[in-house]
PDB file of N, CA and C in Angstrom:
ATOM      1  N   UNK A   1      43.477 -10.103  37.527  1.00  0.00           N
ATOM      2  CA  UNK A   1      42.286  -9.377  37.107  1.00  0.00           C
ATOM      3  C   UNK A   1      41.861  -8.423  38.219  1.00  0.00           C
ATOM      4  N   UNK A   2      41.568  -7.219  37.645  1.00  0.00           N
ATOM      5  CA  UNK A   2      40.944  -6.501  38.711  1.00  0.00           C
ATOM      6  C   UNK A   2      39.485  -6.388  39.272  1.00  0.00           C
ATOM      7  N   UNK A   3      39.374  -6.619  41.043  1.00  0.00           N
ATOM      8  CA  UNK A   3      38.409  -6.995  41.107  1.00  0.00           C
ATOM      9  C   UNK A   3      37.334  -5.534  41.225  1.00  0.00           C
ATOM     10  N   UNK A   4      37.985  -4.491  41.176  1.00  0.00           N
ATOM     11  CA  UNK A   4      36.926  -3.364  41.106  1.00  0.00           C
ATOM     12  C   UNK A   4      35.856  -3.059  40.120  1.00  0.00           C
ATOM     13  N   UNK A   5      35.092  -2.503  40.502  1.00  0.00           N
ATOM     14  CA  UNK A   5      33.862  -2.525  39.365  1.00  0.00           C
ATOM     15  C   UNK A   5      34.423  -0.912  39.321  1.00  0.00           C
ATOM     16  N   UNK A   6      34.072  -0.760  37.600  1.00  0.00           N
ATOM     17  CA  UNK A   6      34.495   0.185  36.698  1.00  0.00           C
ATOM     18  C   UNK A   6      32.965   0.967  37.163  1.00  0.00           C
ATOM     19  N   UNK A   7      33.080   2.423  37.267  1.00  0.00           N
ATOM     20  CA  UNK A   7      32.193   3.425  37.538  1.00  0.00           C
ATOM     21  C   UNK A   7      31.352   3.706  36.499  1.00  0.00           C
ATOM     22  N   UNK A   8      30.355   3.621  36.037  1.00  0.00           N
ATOM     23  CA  UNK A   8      29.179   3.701  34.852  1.00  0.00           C
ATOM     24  C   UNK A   8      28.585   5.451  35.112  1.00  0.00           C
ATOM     25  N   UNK A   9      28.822   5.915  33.933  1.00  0.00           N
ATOM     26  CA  UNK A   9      28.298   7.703  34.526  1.00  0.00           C
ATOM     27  C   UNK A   9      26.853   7.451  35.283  1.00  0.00           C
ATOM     28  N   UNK A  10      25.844   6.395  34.136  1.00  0.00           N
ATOM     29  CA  UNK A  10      24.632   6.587  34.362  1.00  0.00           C
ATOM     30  C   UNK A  10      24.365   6.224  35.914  1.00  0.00           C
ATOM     31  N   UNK A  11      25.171   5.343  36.702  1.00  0.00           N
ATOM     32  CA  UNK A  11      24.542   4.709  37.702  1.00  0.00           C
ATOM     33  C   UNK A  11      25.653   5.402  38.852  1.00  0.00           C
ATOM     34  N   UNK A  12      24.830   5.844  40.249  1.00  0.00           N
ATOM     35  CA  UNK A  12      25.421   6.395  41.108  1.00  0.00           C
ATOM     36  C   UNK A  12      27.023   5.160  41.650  1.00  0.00           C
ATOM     37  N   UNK A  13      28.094   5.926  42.256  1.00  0.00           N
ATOM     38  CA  UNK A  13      28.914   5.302  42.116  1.00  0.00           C
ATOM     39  C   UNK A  13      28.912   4.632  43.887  1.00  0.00           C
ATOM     40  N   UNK A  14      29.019   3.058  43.969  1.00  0.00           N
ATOM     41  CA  UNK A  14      29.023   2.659  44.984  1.00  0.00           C
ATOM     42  C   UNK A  14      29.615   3.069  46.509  1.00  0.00           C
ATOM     43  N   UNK A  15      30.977   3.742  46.185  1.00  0.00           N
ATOM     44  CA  UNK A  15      31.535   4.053  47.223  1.00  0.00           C
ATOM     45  C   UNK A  15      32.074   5.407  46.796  1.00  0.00           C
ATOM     46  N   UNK A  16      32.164   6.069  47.984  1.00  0.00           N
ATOM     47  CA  UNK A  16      32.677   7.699  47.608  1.00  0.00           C
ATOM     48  C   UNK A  16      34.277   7.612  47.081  1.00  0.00           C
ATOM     49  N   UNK A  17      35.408   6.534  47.170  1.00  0.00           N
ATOM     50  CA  UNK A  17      36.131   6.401  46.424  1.00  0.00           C
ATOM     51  C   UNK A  17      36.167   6.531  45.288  1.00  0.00           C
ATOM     52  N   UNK A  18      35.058   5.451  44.514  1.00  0.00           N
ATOM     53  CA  UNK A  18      34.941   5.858  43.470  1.00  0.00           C
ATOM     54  C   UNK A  18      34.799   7.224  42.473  1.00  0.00           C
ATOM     55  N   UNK A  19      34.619   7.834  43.295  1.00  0.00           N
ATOM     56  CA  UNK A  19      34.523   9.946  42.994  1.00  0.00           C
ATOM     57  C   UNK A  19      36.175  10.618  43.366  1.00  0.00           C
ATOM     58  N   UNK A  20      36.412  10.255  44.263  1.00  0.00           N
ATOM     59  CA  UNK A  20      37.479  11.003  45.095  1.00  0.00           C
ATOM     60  C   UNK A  20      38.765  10.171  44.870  1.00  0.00           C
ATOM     61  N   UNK A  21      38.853   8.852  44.376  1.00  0.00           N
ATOM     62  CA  UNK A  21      40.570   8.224  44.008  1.00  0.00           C
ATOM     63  C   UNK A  21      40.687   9.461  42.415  1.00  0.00           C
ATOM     64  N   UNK A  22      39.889   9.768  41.253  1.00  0.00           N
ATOM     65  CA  UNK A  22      40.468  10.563  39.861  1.00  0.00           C
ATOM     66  C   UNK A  22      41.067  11.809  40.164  1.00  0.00           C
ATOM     67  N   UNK A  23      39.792  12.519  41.400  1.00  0.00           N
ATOM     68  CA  UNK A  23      40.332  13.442  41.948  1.00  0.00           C
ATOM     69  C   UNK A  23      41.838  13.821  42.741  1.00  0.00           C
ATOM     70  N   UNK A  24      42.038  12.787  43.249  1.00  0.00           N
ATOM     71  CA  UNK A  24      43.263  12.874  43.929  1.00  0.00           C
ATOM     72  C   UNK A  24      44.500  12.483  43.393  1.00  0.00           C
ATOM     73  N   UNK A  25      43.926  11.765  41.941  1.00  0.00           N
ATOM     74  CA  UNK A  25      45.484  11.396  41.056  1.00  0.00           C
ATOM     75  C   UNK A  25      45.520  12.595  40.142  1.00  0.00           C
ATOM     76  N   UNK A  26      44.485  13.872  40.518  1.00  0.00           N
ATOM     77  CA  UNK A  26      44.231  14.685  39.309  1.00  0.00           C
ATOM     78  C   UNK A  26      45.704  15.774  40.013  1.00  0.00           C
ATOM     79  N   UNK A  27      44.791  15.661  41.383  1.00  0.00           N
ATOM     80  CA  UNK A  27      45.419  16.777  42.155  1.00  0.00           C
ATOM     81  C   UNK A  27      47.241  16.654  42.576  1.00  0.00           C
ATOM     82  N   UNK A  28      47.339  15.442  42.787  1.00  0.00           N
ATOM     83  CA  UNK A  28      48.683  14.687  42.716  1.00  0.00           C
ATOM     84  C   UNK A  28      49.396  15.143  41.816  1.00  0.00           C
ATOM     85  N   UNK A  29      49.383  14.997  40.726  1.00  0.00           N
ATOM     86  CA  UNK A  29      49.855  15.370  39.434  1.00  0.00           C
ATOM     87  C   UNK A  29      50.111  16.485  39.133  1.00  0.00           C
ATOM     88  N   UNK A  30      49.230  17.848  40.124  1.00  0.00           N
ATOM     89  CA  UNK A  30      49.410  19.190  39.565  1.00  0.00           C
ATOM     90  C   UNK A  30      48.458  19.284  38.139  1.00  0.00           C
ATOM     91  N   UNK A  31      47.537  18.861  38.033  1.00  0.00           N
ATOM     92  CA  UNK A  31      46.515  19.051  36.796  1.00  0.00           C
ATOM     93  C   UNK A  31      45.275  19.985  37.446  1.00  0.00           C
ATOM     94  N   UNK A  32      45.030  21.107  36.849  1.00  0.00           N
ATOM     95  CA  UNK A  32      44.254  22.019  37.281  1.00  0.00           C
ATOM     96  C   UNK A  32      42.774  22.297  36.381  1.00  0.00           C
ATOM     97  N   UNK A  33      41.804  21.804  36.779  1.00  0.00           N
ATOM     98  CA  UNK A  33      40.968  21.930  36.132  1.00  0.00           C
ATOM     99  C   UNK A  33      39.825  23.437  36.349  1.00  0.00           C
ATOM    100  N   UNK A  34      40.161  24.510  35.180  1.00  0.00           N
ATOM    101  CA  UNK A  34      39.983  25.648  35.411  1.00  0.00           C
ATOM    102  C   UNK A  34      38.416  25.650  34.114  1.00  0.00           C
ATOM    103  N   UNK A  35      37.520  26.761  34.830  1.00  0.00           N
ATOM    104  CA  UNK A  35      36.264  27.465  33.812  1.00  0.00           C
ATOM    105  C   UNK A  35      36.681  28.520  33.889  1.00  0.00           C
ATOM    106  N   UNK A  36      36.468  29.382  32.606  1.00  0.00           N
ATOM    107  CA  UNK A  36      36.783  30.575  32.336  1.00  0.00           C
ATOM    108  C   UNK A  36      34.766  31.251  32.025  1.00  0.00           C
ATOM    109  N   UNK A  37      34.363  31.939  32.442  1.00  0.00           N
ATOM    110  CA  UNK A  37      32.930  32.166  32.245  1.00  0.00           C
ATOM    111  C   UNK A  37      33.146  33.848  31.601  1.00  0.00           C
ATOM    112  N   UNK A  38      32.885  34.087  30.524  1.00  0.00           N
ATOM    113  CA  UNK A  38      32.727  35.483  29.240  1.00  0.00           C
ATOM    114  C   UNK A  38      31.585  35.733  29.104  1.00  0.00           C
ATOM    115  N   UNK A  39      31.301  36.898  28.517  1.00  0.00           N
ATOM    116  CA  UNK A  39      30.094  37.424  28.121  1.00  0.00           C
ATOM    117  C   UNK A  39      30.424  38.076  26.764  1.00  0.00           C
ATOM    118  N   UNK A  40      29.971  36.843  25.750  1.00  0.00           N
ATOM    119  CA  UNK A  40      30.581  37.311  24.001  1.00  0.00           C
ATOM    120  C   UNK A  40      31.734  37.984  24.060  1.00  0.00           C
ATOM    121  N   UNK A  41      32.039  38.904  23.161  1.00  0.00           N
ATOM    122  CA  UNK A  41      33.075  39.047  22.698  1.00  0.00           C
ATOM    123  C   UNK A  41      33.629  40.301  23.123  1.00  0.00           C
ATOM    124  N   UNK A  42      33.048  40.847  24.387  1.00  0.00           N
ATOM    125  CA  UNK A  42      33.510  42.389  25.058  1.00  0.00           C
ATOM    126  C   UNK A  42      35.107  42.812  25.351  1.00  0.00           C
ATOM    127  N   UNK A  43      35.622  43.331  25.153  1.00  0.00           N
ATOM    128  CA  UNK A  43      36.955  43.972  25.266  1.00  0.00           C
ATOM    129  C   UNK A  43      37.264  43.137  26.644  1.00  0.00           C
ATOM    130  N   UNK A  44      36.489  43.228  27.806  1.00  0.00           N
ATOM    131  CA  UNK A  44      36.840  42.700  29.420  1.00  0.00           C
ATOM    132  C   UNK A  44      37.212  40.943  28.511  1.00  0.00           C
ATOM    133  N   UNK A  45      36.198  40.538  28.069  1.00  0.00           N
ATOM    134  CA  UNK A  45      36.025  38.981  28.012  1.00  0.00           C
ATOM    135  C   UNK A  45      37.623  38.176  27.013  1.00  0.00           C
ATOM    136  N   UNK A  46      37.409  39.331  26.345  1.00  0.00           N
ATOM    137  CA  UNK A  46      38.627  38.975  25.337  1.00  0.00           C
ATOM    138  C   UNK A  46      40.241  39.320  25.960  1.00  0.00           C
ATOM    139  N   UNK A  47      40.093  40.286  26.800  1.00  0.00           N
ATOM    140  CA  UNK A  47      41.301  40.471  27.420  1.00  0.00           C
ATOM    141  C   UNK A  47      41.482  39.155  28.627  1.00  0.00           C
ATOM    142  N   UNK A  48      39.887  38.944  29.449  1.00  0.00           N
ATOM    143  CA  UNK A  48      40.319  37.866  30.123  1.00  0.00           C
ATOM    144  C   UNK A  48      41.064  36.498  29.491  1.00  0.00           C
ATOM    145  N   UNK A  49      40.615  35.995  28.426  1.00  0.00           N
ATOM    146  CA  UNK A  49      40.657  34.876  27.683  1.00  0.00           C
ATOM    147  C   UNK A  49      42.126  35.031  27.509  1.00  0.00           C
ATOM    148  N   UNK A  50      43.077  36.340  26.928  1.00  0.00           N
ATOM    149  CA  UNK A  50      44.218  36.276  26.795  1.00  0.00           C
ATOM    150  C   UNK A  50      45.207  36.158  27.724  1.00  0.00           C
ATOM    151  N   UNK A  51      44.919  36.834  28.803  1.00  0.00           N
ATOM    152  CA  UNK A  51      44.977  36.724  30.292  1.00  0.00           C
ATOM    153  C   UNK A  51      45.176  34.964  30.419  1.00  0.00           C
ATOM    154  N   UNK A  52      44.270  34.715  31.072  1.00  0.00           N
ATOM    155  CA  UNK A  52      43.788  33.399  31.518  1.00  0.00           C
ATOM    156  C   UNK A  52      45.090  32.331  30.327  1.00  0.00           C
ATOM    157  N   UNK A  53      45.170  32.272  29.392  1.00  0.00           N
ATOM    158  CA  UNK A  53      46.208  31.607  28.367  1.00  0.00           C
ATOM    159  C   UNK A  53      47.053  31.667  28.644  1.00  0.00           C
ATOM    160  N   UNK A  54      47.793  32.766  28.765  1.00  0.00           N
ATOM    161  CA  UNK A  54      49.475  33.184  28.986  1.00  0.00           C
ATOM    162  C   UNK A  54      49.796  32.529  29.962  1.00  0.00           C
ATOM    163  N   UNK A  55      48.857  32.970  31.229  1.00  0.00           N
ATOM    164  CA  UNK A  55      48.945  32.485  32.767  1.00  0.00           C
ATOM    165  C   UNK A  55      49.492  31.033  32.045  1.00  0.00           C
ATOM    166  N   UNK A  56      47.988  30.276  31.622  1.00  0.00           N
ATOM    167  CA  UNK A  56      48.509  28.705  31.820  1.00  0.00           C
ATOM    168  C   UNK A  56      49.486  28.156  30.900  1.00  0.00           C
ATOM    169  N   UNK A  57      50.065  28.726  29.819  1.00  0.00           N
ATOM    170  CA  UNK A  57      50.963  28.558  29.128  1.00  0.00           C
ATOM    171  C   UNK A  57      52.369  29.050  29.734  1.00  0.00           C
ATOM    172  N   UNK A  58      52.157  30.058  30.737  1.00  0.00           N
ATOM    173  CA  UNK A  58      53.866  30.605  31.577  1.00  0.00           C
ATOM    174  C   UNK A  58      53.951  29.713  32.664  1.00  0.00           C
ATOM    175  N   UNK A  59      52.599  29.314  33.300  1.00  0.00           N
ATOM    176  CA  UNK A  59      52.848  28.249  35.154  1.00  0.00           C
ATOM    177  C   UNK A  59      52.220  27.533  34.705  1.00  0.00           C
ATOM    178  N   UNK A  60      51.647  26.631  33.804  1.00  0.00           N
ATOM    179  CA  UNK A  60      50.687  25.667  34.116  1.00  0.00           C
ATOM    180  C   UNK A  60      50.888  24.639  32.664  1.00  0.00           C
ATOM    181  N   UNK A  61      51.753  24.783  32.562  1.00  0.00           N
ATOM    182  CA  UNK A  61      51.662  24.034  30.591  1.00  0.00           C
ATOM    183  C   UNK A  61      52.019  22.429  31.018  1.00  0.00           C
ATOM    184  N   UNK A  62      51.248  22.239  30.338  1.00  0.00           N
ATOM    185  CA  UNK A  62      51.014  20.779  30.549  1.00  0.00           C
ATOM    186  C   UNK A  62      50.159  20.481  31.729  1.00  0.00           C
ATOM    187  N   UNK A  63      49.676  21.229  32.261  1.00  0.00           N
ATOM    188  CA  UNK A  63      48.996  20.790  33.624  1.00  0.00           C
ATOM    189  C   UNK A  63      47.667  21.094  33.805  1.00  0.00           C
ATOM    190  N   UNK A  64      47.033  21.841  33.117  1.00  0.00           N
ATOM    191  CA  UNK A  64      45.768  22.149  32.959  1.00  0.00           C
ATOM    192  C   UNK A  64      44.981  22.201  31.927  1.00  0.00           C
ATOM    193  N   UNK A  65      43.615  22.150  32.241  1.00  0.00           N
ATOM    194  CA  UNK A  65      42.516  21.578  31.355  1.00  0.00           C
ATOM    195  C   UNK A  65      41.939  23.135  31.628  1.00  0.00           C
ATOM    196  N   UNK A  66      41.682  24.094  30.654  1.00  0.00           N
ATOM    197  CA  UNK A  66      41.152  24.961  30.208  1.00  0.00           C
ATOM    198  C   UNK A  66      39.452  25.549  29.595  1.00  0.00           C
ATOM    199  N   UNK A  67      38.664  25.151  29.729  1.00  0.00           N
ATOM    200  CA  UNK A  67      37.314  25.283  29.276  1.00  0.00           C
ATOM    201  C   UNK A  67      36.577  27.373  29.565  1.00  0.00           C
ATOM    202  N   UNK A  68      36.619  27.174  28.306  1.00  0.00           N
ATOM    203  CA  UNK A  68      35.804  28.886  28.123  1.00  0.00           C
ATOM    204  C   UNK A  68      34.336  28.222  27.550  1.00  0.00           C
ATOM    205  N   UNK A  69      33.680  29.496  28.535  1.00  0.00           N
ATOM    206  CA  UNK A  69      32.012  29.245  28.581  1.00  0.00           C
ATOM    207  C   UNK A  69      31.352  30.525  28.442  1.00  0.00           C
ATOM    208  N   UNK A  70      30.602  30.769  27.258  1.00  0.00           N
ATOM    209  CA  UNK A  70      30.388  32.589  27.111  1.00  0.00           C
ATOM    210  C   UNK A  70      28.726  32.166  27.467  1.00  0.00           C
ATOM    211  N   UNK A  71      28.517  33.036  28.732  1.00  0.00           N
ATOM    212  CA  UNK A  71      27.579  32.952  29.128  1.00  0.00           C
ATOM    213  C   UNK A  71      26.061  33.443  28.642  1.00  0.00           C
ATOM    214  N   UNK A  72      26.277  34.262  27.743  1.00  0.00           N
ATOM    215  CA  UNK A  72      25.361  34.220  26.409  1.00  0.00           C
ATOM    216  C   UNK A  72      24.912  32.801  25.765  1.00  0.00           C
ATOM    217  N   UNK A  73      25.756  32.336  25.255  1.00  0.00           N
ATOM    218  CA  UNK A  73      25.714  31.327  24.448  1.00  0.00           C
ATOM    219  C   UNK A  73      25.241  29.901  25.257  1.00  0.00           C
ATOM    220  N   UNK A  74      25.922  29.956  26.992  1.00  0.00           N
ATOM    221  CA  UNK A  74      24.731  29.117  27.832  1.00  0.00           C
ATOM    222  C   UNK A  74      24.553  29.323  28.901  1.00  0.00           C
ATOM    223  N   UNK A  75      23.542  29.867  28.760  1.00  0.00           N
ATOM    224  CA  UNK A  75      22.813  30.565  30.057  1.00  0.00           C
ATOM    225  C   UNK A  75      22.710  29.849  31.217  1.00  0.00           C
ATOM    226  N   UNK A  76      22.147  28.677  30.890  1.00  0.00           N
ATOM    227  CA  UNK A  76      21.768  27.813  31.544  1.00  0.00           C
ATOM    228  C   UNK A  76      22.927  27.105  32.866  1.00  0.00           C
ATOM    229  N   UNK A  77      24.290  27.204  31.982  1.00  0.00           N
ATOM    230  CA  UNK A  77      25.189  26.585  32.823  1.00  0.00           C
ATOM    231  C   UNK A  77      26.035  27.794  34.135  1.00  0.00           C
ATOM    232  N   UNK A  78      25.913  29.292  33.573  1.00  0.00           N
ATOM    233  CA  UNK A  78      25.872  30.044  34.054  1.00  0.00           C
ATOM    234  C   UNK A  78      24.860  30.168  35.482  1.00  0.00           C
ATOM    235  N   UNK A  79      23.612  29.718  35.125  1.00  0.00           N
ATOM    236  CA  UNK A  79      22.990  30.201  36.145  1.00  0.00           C
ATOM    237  C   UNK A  79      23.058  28.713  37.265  1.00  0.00           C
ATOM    238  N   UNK A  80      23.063  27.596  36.386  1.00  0.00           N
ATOM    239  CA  UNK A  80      23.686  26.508  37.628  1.00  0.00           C
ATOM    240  C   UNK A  80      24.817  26.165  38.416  1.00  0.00           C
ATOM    241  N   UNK A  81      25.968  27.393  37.971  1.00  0.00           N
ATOM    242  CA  UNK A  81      26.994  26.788  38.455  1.00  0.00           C
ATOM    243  C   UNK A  81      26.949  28.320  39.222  1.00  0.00           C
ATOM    244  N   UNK A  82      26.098  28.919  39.634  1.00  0.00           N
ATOM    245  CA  UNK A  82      25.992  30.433  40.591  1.00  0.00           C
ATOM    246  C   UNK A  82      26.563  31.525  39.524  1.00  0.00           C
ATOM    247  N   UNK A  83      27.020  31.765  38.811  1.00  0.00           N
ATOM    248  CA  UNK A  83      27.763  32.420  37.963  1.00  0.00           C
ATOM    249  C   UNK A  83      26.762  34.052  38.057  1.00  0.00           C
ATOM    250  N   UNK A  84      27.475  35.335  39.066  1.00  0.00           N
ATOM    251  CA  UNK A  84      26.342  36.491  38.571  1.00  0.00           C
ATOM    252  C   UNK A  84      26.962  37.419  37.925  1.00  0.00           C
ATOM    253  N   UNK A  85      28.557  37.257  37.422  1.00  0.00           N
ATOM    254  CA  UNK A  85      29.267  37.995  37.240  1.00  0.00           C
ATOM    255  C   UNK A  85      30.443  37.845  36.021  1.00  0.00           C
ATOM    256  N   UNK A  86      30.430  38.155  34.479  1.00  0.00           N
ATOM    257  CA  UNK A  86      31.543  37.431  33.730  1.00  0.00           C
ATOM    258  C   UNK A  86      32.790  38.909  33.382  1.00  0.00           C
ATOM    259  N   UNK A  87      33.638  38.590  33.643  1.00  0.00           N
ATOM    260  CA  UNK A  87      34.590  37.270  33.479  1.00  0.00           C
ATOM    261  C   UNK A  87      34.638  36.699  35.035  1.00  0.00           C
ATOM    262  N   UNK A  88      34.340  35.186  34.904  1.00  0.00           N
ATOM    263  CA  UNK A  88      34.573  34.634  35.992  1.00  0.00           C
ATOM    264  C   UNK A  88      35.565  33.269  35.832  1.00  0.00           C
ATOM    265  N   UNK A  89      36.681  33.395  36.734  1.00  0.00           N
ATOM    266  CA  UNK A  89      37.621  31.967  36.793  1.00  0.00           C
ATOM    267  C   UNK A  89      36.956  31.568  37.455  1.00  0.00           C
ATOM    268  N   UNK A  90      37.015  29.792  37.064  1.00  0.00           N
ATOM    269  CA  UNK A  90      36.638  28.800  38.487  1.00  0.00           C
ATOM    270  C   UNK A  90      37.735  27.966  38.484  1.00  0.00           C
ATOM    271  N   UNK A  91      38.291  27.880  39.660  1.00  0.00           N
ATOM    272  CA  UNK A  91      39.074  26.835  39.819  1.00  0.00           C
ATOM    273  C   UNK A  91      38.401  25.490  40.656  1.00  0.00           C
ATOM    274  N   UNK A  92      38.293  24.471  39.261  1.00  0.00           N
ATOM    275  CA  UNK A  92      37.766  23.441  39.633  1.00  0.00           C
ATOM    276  C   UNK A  92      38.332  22.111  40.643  1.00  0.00           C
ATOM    277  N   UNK A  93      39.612  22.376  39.849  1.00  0.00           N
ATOM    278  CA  UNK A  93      40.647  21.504  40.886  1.00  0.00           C
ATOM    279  C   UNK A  93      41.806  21.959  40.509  1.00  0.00           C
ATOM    280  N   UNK A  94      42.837  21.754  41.403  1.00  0.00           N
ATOM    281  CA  UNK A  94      42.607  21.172  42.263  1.00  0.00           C
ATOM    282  C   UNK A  94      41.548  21.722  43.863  1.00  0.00           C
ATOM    283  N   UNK A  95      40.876  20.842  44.648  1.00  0.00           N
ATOM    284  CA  UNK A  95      39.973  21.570  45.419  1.00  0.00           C
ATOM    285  C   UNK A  95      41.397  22.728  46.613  1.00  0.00           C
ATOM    286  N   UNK A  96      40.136  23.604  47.049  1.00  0.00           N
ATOM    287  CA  UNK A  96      38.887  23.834  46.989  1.00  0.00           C
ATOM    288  C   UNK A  96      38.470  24.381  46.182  1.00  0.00           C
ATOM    289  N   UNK A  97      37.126  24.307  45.732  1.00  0.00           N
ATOM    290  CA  UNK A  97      36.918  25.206  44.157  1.00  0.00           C
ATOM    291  C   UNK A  97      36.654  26.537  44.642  1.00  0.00           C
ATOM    292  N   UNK A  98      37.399  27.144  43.935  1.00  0.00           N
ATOM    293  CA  UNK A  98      37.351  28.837  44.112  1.00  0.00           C
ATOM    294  C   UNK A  98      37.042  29.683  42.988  1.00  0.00           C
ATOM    295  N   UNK A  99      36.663  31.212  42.476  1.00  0.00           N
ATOM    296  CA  UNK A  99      35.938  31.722  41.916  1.00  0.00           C
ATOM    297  C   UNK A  99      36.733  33.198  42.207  1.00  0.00           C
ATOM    298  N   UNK A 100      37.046  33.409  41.034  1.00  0.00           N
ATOM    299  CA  UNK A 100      37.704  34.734  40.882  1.00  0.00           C
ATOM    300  C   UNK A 100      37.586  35.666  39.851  1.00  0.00           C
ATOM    301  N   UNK A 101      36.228  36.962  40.250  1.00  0.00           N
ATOM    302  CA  UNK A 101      35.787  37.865  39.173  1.00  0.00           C
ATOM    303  C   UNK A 101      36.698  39.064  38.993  1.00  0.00           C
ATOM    304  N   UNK A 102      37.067  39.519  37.369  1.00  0.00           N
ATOM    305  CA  UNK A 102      37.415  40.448  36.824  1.00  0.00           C
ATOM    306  C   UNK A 102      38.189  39.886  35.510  1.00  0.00           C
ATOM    307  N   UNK A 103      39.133  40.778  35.057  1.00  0.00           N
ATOM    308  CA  UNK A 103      39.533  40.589  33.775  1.00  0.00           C
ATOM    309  C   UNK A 103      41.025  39.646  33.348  1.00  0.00           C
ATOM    310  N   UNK A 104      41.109  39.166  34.555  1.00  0.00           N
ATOM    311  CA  UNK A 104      42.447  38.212  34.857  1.00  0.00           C
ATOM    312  C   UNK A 104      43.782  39.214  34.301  1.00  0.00           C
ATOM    313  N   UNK A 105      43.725  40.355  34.400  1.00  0.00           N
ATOM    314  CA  UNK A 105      44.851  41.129  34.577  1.00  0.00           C
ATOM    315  C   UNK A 105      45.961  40.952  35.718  1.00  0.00           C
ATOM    316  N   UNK A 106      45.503  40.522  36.499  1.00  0.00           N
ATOM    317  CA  UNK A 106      46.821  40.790  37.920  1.00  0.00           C
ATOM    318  C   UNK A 106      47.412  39.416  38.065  1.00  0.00           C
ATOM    319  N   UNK A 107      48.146  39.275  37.019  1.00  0.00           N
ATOM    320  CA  UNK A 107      48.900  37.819  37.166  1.00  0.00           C
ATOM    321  C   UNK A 107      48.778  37.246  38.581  1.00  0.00           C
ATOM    322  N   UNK A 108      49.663  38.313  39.503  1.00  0.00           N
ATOM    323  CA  UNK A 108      50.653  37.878  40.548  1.00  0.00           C
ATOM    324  C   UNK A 108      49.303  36.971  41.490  1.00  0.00           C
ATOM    325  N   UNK A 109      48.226  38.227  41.620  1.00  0.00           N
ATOM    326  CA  UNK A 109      46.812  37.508  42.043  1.00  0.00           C
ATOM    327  C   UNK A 109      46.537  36.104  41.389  1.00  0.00           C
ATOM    328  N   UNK A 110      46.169  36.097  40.298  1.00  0.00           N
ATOM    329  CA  UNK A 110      45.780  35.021  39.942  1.00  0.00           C
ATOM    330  C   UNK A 110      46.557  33.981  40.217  1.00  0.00           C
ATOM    331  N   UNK A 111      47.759  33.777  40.208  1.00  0.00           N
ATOM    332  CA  UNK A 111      48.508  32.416  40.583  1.00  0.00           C
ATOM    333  C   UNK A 111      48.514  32.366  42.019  1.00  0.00           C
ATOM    334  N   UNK A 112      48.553  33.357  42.873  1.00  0.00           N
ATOM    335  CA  UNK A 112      47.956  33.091  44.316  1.00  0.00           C
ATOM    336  C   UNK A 112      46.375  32.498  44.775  1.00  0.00           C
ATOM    337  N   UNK A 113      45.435  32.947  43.781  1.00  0.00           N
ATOM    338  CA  UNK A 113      44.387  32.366  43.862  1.00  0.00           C
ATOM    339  C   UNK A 113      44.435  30.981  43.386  1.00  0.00           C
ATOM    340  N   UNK A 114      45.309  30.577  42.366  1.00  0.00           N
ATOM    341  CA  UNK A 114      45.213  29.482  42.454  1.00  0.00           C
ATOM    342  C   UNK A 114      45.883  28.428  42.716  1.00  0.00           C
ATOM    343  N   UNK A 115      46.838  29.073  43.836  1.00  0.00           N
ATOM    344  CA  UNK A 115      47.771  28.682  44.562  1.00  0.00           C
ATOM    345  C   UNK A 115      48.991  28.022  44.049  1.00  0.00           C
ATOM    346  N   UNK A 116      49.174  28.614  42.434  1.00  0.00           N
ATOM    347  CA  UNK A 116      50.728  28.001  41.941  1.00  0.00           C
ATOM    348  C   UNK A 116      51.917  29.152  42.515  1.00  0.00           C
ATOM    349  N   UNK A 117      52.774  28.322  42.895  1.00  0.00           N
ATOM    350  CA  UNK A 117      54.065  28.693  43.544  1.00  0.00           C
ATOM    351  C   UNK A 117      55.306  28.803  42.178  1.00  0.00           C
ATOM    352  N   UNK A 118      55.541  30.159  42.440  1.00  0.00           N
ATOM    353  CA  UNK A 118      56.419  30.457  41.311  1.00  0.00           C
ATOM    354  C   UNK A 118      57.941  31.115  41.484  1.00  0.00           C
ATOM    355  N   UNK A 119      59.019  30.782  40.727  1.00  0.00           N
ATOM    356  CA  UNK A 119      60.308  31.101  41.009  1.00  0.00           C
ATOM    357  C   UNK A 119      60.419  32.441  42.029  1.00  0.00           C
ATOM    358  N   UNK A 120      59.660  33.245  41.604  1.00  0.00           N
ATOM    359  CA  UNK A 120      59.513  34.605  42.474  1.00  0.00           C
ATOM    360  C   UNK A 120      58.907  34.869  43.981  1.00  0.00           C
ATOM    361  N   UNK A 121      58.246  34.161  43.788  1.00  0.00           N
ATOM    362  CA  UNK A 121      57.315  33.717  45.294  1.00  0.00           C
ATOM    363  C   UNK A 121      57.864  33.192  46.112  1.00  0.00           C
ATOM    364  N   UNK A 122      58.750  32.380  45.451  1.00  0.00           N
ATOM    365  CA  UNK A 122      59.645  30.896  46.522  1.00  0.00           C
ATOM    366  C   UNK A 122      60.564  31.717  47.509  1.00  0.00           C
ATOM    367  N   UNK A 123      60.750  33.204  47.064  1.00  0.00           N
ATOM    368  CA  UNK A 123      62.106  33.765  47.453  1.00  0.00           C
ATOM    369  C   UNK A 123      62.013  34.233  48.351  1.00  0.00           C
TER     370      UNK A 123
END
């Protein structure tokens, strides 16, 4: 039986392990937890969104968790997570979390920002 106590959202978690062991089997794994931040349905937002897909469907398939957030629609999370600018990537994990504004056009950028290493790069 395991003697660890299971982490409850509602109640702060006893030891900073408890936060930082998911994280590190996230990051282990190569699982990338990315925000995509839009502003409705603007030519920039929609090109990012297609952008941002391909990327994780050409380097990242199977490995990342994807979330689009049109900052219209919540303001609120926009203005808590610093957001002054859409289209905005966040790369949530693996750390460090990083933040990259424009229309996710420049592939080669974007997989350097988020530090995936690709057949071309290796060379």
């Amino acid at each position: 039986m395991d003697n660890k106590k299971k982490h409850n959202d509602d109640s702060p978690p006893e030891d900073a392990s408890e936060v930082f062991e998911p994280a590190l089997d996230e990051t282990e794994k190569g699982v990338y937890v990315l925000r995509l931040y839009i502003s409705g349905l603007t030519p920039n937002s929609q090109r990012a969104v297609e952008n941002v897909r391909k990327i994780c469907a050409e380097h990242l398939a199977g490995r990342n968790q994807l979330e689009i957030i049109d900052v219209y629609q919540q303001p609120i999370l926009a203005k808590e997570r610093q957001i002054v600018a859409a289209p905005t990537l966040v790369k949530v994990r693996p750390l460090p979390l990083r933040k990259f504004i424009g229309d996710m056009s420049k592939t080669e950028k974007i997989l350097s920002f988020l530090d995936v290493r690709t057949k071309k790069s290796c060379r």
